[in-house]
Protein backbone atom coordinates (compact mmCIF):
# COMPACT_ATOMS: atom_id res chain seq x y z
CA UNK A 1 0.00 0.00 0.00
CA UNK A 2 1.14 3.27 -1.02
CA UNK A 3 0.58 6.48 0.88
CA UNK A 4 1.20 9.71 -1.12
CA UNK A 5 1.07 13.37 0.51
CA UNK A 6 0.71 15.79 -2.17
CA UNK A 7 1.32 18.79 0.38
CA UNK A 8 3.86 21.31 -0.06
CA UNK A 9 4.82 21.32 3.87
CA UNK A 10 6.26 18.16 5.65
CA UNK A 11 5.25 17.36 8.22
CA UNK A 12 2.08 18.62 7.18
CA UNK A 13 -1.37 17.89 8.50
CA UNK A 14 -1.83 16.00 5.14
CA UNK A 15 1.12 14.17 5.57
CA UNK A 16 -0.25 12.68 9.21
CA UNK A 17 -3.50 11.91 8.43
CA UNK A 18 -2.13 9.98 5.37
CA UNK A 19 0.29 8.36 7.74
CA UNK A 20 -2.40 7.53 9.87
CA UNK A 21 -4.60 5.95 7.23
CA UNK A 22 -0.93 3.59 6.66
CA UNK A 23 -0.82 2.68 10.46
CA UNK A 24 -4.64 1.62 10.36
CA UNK A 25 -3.59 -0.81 7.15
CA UNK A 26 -1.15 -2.63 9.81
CA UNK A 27 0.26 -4.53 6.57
CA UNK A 28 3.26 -3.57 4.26
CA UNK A 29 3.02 0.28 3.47
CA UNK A 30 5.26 3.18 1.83
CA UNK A 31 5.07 6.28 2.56
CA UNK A 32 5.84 9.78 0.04
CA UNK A 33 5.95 13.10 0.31
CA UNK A 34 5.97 15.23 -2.40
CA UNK A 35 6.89 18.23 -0.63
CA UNK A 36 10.17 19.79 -2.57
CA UNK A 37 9.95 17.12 -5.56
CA UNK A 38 10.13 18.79 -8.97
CA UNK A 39 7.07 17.20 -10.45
CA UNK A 40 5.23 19.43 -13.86
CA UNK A 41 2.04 18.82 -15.10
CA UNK A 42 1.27 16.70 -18.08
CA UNK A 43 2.60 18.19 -20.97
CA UNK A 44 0.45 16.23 -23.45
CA UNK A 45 3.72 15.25 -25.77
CA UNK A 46 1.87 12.06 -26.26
CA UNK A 47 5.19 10.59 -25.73
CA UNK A 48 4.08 7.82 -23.57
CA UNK A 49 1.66 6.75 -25.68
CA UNK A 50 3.39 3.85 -27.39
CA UNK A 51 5.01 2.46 -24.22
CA UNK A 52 3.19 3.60 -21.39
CA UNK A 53 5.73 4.99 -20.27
CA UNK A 54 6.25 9.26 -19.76
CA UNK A 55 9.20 11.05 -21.46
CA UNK A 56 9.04 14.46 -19.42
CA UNK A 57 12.37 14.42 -17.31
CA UNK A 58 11.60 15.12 -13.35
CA UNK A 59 11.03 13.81 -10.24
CA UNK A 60 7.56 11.93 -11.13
CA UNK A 61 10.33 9.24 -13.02
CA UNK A 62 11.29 7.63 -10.02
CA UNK A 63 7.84 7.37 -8.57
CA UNK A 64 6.39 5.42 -11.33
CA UNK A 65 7.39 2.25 -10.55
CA UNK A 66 5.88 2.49 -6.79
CA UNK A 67 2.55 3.30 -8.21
CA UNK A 68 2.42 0.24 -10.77
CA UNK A 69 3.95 -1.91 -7.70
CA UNK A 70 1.33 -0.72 -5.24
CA UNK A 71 -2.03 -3.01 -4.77
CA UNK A 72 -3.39 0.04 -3.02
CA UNK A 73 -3.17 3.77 -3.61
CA UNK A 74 -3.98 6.75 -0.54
CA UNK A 75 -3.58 10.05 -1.85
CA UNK A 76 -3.61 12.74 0.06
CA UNK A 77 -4.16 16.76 -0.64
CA UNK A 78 -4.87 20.03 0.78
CA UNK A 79 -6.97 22.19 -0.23
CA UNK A 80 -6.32 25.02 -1.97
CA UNK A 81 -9.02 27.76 -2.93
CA UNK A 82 -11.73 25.13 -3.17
CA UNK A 83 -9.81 22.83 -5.09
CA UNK A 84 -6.90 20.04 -4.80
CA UNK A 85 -4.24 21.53 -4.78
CA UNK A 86 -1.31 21.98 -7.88
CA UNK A 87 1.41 19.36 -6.62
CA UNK A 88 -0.68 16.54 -6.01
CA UNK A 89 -3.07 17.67 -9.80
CA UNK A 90 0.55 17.71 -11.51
CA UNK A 91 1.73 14.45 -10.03
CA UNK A 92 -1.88 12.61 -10.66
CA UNK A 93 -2.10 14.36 -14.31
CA UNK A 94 0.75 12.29 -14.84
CA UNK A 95 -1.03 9.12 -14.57
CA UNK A 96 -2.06 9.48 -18.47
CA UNK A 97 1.14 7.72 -18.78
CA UNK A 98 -0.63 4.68 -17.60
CA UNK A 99 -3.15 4.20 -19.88
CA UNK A 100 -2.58 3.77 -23.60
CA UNK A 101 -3.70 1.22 -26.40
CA UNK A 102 -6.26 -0.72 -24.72
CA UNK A 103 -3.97 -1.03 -21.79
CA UNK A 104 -5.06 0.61 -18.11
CA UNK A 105 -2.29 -0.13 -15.99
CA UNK A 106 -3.89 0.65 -13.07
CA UNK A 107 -7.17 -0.80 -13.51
CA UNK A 108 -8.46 -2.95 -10.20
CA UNK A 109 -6.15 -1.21 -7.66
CA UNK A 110 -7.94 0.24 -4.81
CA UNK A 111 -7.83 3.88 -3.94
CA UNK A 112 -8.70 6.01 -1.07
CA UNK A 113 -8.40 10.15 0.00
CA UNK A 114 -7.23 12.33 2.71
CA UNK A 115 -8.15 15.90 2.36
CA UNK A 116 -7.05 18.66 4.59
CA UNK A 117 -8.50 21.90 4.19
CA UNK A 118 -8.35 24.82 6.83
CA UNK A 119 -12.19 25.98 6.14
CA UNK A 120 -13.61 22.89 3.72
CA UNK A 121 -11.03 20.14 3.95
CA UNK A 122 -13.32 17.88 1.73
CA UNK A 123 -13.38 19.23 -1.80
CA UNK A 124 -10.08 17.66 -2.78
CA UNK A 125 -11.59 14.16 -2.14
CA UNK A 126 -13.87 14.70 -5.21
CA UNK A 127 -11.52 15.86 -7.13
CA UNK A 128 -8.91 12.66 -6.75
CA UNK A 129 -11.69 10.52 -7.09
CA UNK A 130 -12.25 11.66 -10.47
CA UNK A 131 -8.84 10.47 -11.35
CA UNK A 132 -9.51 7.59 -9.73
CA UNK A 133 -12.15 6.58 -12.28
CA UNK A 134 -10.21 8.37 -14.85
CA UNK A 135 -7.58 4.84 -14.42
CA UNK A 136 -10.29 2.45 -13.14
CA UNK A 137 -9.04 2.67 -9.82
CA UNK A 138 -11.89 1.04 -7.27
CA UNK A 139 -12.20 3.92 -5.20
CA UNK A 140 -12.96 2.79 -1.30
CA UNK A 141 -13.21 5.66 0.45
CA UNK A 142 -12.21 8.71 1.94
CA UNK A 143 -11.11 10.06 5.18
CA UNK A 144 -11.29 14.20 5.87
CA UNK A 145 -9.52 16.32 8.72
CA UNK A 146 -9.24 20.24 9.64
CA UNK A 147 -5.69 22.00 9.01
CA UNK A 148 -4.03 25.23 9.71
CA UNK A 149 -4.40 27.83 6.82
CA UNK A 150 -1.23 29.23 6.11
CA UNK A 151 -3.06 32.39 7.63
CA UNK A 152 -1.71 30.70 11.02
CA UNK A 153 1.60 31.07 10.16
CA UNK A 154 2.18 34.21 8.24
CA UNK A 155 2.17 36.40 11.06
CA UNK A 156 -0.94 38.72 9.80
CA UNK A 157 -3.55 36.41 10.14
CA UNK A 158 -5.33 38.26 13.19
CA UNK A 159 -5.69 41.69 10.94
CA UNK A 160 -6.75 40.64 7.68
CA UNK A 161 -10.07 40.62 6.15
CA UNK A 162 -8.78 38.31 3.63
CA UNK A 163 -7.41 35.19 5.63
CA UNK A 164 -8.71 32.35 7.18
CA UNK A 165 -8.78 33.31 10.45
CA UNK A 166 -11.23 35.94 10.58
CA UNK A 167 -13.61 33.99 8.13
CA UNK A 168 -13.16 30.85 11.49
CA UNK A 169 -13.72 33.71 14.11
CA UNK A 170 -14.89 36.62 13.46
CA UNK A 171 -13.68 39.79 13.66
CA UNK A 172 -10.68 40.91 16.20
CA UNK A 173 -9.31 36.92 16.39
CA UNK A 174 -6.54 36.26 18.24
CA UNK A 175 -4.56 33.11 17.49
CA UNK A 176 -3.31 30.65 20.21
CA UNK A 177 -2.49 27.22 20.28
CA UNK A 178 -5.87 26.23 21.77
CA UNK A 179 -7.63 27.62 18.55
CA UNK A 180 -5.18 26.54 15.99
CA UNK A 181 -6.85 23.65 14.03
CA UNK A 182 -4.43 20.44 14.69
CA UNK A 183 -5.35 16.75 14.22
CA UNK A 184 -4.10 16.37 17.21
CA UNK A 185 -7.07 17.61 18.49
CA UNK A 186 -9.21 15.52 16.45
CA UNK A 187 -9.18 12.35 17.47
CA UNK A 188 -11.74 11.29 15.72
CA UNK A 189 -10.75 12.03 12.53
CA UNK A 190 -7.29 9.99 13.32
CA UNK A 191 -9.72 6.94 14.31
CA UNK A 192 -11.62 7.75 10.77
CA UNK A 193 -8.36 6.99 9.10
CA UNK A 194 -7.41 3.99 10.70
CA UNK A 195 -10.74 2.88 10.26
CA UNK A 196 -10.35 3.05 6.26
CA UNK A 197 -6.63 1.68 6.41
CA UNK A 198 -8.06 -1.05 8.11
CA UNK A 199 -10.99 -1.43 5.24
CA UNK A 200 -8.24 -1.29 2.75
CA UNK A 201 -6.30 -3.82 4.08
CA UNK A 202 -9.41 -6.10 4.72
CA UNK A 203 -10.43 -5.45 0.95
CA UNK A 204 -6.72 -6.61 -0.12
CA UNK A 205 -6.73 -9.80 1.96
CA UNK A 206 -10.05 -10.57 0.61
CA UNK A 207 -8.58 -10.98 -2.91
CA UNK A 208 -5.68 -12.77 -1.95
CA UNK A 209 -8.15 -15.88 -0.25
CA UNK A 210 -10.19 -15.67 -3.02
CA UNK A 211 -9.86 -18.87 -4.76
């Protein structure tokens, strides 16, 4: 199984809860960050369609092979502005490379989300599940979990009318530790993705026994 973080930040929020969704599998996982890999967006040189194979040179190269080797796939992404955000669309455009002349090279593997968002942490899950259909990936679920927006961080969230923070508390916020959105603090959400590691896993062993 595995477990891809498509956030920019390690250490992230996304990065946990995919880690999280991994210890829940308790059976042989990898885990990847994407964070400060070089990896563009399809490019649509239609130079992998003859092999399956893509011809753009950068880090997605060496990741290729753990996605065909993988029985099971977790992505996970933040959100950004609504949407999943560009590392993790660049890296899953890239999975065009997989399916060329009647061949779907991912076809039957199983697939499941973690989305982080600071406001609406579940639109990303949509949009990976569209590539999941995209390369017949069975999708089996998704697990969703509040983040800090970088608002937190850049050391004006509390005066502007434009961040995060304000929209979560209203005017005159003042951020602390105890209001700072951390999965730590969501242990329910941690048990959520556990929960669908552990369906994974179940799913997986089921088509090993079967005969």
């Amino acid at each position: 199984m595995l477990g891809i973080s498509g956030s920019p930040r390690r250490g992230s929020t996304t990065d946990r809860l995919v880690q999280a969704v991994l210890e829940g599998a308790a059976c042989d996982t990898e885990f990847v960050s994407l964070a400060g890999r070089r990896i563009g967006p399809c490019i649509a040189c239609l130079g992998c369609v003859e092999d399956n194979v893509c011809k753009v040179r950068d880090d997605m190269a060496p990741l290729r092979e753990k996605v065909l080797a993988a029985d099971a796939l977790v992505i996970g992404a933040p959100n950004y502005f609504g949407l999943l955000n560009g590392l993790t669309h660049c890296f899953l455009e890239r999975f065009y490379q997989f399916r060329h002349r009647d061949r779907a090279l991912l076809a039957g593997k199983l697939g499941a989300v973690a989305s982080v968002g600071g406001r609406m942490p579940d639109p990303p899950a949509e949009n990976v599940r569209a590539f999941f259909a995209a390369n017949q990936i069975e999708y089996a679920g998704a697990v969703s979990a509040q983040g800090p927006a970088s608002c937190f961080s850049c050391g004006y969230g509390e005066g502007c009318d434009a961040g995060a923070v304000r929209k979560l508390y209203g005017p005159n916020p003042r951020i602390t530790p105890e209001n700072t959105p951390d999965l730590a603090k969501q242990p329910e959400r941690i048990e959520a993705a556990r929960a669908l590691g552990a369906e994974l896993a179940r799913r997986l062993r089921e088509r090993t026994a079967a005969p």
